[in-house]
PDB file of N, CA and C in Angstrom:
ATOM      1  N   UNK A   1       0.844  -1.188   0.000  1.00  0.00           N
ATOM      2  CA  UNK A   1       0.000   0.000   0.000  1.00  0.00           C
ATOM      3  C   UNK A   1       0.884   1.245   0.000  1.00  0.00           C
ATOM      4  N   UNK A   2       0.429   2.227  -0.605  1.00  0.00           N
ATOM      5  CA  UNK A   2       1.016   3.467  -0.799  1.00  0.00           C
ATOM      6  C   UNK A   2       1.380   4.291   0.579  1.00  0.00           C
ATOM      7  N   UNK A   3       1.909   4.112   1.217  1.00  0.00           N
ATOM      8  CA  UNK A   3       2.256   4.779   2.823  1.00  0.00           C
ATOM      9  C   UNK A   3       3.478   5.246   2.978  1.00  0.00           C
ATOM     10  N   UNK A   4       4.315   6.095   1.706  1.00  0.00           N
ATOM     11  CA  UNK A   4       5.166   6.125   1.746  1.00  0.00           C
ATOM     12  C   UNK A   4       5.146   7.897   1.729  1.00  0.00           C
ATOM     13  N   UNK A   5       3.695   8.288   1.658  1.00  0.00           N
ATOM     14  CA  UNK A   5       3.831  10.012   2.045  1.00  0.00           C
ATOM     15  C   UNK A   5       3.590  10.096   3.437  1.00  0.00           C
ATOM     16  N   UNK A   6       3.348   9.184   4.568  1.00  0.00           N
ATOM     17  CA  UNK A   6       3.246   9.386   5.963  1.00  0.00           C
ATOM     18  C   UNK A   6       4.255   9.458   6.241  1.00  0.00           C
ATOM     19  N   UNK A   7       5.088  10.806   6.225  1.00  0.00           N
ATOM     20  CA  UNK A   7       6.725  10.982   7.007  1.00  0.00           C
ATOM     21  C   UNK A   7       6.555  11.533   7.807  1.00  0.00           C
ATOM     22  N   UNK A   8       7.793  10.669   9.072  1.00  0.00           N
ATOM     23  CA  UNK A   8       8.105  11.154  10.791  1.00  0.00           C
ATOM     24  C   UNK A   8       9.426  11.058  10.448  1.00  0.00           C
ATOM     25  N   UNK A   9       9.666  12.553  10.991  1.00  0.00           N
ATOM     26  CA  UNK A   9      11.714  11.960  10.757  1.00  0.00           C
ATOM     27  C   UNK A   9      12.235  11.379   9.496  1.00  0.00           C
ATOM     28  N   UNK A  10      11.631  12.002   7.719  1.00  0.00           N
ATOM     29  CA  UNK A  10      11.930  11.315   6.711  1.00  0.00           C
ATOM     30  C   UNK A  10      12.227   9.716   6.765  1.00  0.00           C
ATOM     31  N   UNK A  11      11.889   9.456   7.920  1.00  0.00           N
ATOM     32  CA  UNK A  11      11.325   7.848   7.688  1.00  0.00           C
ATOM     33  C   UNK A  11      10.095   7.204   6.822  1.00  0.00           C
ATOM     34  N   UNK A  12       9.920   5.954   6.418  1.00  0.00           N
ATOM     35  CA  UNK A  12       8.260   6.389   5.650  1.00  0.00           C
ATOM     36  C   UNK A  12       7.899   5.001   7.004  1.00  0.00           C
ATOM     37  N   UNK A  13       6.404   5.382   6.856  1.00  0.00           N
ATOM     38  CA  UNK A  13       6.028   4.479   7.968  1.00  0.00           C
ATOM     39  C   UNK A  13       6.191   3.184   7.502  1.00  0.00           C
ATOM     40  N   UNK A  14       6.506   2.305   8.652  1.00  0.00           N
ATOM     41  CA  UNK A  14       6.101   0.669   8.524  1.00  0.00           C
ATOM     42  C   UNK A  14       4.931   0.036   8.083  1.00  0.00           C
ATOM     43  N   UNK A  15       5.077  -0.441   6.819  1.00  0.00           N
ATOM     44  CA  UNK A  15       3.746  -1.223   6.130  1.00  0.00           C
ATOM     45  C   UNK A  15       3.234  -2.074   7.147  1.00  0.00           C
ATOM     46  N   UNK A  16       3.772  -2.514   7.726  1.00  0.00           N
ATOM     47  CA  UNK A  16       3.042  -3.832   8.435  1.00  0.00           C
ATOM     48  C   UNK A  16       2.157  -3.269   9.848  1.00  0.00           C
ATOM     49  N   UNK A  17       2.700  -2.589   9.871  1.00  0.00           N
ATOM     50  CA  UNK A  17       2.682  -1.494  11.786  1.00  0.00           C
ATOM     51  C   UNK A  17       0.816  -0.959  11.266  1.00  0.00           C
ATOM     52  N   UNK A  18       0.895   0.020  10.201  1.00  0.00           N
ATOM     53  CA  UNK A  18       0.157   0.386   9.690  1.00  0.00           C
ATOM     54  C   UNK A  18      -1.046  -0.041   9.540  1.00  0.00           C
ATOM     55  N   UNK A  19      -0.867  -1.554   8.847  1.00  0.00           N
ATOM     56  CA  UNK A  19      -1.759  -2.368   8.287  1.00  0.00           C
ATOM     57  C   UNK A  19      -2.638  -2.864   9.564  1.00  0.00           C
ATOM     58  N   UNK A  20      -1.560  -3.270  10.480  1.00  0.00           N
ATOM     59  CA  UNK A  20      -1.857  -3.983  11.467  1.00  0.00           C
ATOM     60  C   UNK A  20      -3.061  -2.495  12.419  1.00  0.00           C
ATOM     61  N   UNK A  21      -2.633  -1.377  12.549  1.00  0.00           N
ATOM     62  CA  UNK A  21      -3.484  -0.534  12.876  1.00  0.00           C
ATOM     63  C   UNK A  21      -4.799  -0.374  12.410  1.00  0.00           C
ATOM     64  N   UNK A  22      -4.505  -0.520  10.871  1.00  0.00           N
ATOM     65  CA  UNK A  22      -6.436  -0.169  10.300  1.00  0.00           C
ATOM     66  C   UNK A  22      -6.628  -1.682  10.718  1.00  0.00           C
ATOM     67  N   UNK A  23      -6.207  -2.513  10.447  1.00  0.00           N
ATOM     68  CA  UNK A  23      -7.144  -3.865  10.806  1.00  0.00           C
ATOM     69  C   UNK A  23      -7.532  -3.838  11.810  1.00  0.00           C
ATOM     70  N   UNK A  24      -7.106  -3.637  13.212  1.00  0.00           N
ATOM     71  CA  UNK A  24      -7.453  -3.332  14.485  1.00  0.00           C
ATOM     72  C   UNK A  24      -8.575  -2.383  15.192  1.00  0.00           C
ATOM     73  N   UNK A  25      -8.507  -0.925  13.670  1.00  0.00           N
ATOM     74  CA  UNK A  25      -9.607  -0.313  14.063  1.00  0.00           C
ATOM     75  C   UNK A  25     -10.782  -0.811  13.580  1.00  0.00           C
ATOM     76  N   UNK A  26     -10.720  -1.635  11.962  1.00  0.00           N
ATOM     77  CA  UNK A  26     -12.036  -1.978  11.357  1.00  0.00           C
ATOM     78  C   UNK A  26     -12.301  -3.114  11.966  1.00  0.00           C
ATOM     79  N   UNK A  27     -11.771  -3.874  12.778  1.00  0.00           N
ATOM     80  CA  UNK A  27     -12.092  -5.029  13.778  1.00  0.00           C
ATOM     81  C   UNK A  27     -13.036  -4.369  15.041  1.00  0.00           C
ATOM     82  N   UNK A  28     -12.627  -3.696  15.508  1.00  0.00           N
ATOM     83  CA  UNK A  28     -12.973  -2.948  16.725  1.00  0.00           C
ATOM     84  C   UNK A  28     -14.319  -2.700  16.274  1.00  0.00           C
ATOM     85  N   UNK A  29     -13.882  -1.890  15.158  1.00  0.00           N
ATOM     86  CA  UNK A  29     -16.097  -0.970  15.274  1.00  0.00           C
ATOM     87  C   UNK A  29     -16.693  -1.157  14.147  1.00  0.00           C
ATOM     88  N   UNK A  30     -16.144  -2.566  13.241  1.00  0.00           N
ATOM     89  CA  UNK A  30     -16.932  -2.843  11.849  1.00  0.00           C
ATOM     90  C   UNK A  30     -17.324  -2.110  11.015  1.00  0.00           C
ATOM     91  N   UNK A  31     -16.610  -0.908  10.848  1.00  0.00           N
ATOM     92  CA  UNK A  31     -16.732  -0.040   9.781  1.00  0.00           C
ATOM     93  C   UNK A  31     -15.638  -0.160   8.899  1.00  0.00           C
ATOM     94  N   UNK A  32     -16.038  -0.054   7.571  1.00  0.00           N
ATOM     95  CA  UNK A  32     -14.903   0.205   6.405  1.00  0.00           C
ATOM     96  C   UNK A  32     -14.098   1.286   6.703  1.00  0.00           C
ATOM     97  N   UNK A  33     -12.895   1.435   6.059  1.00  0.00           N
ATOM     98  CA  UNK A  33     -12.693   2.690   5.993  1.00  0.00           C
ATOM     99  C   UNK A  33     -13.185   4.417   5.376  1.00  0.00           C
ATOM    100  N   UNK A  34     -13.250   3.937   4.932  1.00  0.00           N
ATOM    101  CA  UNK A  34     -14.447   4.964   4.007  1.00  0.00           C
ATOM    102  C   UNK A  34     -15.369   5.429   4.881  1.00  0.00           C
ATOM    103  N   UNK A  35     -16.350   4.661   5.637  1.00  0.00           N
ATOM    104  CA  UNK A  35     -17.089   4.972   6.646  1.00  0.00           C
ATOM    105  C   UNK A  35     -16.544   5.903   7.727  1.00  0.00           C
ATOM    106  N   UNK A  36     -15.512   5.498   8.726  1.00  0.00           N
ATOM    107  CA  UNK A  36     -14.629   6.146   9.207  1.00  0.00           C
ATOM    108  C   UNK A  36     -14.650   7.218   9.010  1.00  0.00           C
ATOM    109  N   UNK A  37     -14.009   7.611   7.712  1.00  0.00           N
ATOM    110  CA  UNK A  37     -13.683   9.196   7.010  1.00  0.00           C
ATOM    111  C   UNK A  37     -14.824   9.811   6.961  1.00  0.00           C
ATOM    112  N   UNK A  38     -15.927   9.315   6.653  1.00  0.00           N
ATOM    113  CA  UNK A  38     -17.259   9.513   6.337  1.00  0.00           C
ATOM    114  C   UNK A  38     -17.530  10.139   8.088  1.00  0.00           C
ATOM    115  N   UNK A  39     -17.515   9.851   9.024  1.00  0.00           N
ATOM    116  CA  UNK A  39     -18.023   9.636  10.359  1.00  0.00           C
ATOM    117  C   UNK A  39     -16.916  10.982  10.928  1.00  0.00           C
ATOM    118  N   UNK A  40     -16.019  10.758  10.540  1.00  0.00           N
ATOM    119  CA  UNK A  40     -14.951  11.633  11.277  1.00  0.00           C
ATOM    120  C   UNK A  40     -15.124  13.191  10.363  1.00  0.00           C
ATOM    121  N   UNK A  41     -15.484  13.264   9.088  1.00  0.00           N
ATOM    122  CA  UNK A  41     -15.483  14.488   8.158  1.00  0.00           C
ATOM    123  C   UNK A  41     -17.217  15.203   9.106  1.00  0.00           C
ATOM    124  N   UNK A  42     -17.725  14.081   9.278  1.00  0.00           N
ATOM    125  CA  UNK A  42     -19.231  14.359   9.876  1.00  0.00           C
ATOM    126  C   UNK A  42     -19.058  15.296  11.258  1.00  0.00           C
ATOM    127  N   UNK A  43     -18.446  14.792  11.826  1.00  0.00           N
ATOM    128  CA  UNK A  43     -17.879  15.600  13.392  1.00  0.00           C
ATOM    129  C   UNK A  43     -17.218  16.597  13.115  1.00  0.00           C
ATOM    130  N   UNK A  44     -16.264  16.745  12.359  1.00  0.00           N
ATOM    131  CA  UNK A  44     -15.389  17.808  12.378  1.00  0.00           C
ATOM    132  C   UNK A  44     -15.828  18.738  11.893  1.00  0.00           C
ATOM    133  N   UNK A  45     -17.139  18.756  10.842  1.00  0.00           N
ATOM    134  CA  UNK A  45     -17.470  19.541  10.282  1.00  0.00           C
ATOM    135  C   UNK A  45     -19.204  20.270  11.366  1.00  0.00           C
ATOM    136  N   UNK A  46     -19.760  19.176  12.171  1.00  0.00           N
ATOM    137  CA  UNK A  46     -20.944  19.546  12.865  1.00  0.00           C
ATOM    138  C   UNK A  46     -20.458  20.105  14.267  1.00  0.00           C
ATOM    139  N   UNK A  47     -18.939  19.894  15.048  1.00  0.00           N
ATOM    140  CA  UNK A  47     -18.975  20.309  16.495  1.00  0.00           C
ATOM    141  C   UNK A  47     -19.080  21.965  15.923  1.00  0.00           C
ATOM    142  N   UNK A  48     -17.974  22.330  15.300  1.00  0.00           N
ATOM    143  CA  UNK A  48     -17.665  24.080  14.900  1.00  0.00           C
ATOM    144  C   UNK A  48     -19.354  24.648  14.891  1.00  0.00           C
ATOM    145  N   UNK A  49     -20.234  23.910  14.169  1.00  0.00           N
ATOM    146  CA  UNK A  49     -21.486  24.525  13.436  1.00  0.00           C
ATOM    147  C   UNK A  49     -22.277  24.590  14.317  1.00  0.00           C
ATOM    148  N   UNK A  50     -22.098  23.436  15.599  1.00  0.00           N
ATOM    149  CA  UNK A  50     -23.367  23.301  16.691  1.00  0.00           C
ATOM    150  C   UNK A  50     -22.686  24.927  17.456  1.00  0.00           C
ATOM    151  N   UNK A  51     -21.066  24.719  17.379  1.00  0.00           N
ATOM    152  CA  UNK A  51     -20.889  25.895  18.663  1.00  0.00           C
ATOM    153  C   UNK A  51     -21.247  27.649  17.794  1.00  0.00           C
ATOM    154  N   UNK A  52     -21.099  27.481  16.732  1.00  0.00           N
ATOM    155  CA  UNK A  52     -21.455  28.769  16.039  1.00  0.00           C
ATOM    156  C   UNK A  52     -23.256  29.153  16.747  1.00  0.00           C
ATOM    157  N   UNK A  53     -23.931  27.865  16.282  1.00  0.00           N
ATOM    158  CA  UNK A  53     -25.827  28.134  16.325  1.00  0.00           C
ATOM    159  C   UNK A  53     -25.639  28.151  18.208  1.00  0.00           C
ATOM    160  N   UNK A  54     -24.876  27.427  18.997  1.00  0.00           N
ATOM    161  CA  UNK A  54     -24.997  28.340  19.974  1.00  0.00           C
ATOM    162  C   UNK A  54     -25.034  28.964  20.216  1.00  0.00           C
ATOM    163  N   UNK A  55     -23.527  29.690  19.980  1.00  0.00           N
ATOM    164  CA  UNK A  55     -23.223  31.224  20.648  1.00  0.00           C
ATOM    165  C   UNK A  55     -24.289  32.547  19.677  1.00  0.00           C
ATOM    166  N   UNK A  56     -25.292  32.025  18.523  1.00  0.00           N
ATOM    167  CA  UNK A  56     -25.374  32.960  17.554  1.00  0.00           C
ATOM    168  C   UNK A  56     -26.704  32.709  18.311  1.00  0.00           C
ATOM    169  N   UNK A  57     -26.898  31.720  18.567  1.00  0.00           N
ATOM    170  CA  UNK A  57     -28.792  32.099  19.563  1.00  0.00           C
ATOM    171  C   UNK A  57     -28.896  32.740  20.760  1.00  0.00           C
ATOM    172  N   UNK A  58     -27.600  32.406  21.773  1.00  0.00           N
ATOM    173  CA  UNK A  58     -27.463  33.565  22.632  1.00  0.00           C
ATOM    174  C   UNK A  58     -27.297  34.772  22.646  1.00  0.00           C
ATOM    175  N   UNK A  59     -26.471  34.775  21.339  1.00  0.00           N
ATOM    176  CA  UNK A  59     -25.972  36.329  21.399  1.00  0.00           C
ATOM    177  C   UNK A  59     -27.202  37.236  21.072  1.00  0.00           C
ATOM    178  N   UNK A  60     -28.392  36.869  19.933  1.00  0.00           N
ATOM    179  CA  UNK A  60     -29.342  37.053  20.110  1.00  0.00           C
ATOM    180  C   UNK A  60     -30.531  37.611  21.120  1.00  0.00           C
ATOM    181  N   UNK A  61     -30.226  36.166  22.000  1.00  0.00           N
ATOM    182  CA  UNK A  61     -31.176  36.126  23.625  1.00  0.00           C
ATOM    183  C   UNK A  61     -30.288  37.261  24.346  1.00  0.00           C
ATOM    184  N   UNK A  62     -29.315  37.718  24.175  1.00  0.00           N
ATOM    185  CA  UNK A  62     -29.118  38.602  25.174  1.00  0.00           C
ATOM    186  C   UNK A  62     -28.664  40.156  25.016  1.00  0.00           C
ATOM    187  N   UNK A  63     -28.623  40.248  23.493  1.00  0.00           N
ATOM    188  CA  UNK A  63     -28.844  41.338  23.172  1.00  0.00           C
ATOM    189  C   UNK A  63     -30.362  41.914  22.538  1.00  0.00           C
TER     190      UNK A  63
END
């Protein structure tokens, strides 16, 4: 697999180390990877938006 743009210390990461990581996570919570990205793009993009419609309904309520 292509893992040779993950550089620490112009090292490229360990294929096997790696492998052995996603297998471990898609074992864990039976999601593809794709899903994952899917799940994680979902959060990163809804915490910012929930704290915006917070602070933008208070600021509202109290002015």
């Amino acid at each position: 697999m292509p893992y040779n743009y993950l550089l620490h210390h112009s090292e490229s990461v360990d294929p096997e180390l790696i492998e052995a990581i996603i297998h471990k996570i898609i074992s864990i919570t039976g999601f593809s990877s794709f899903t994952m990205v899917v799940i994680l793009v979902i959060f990163m993009v809804s915490i910012p938006l929930l704290i915006m419609i917070f602070y933008f309904t208070n600021f509202k309520r109290n002015n």
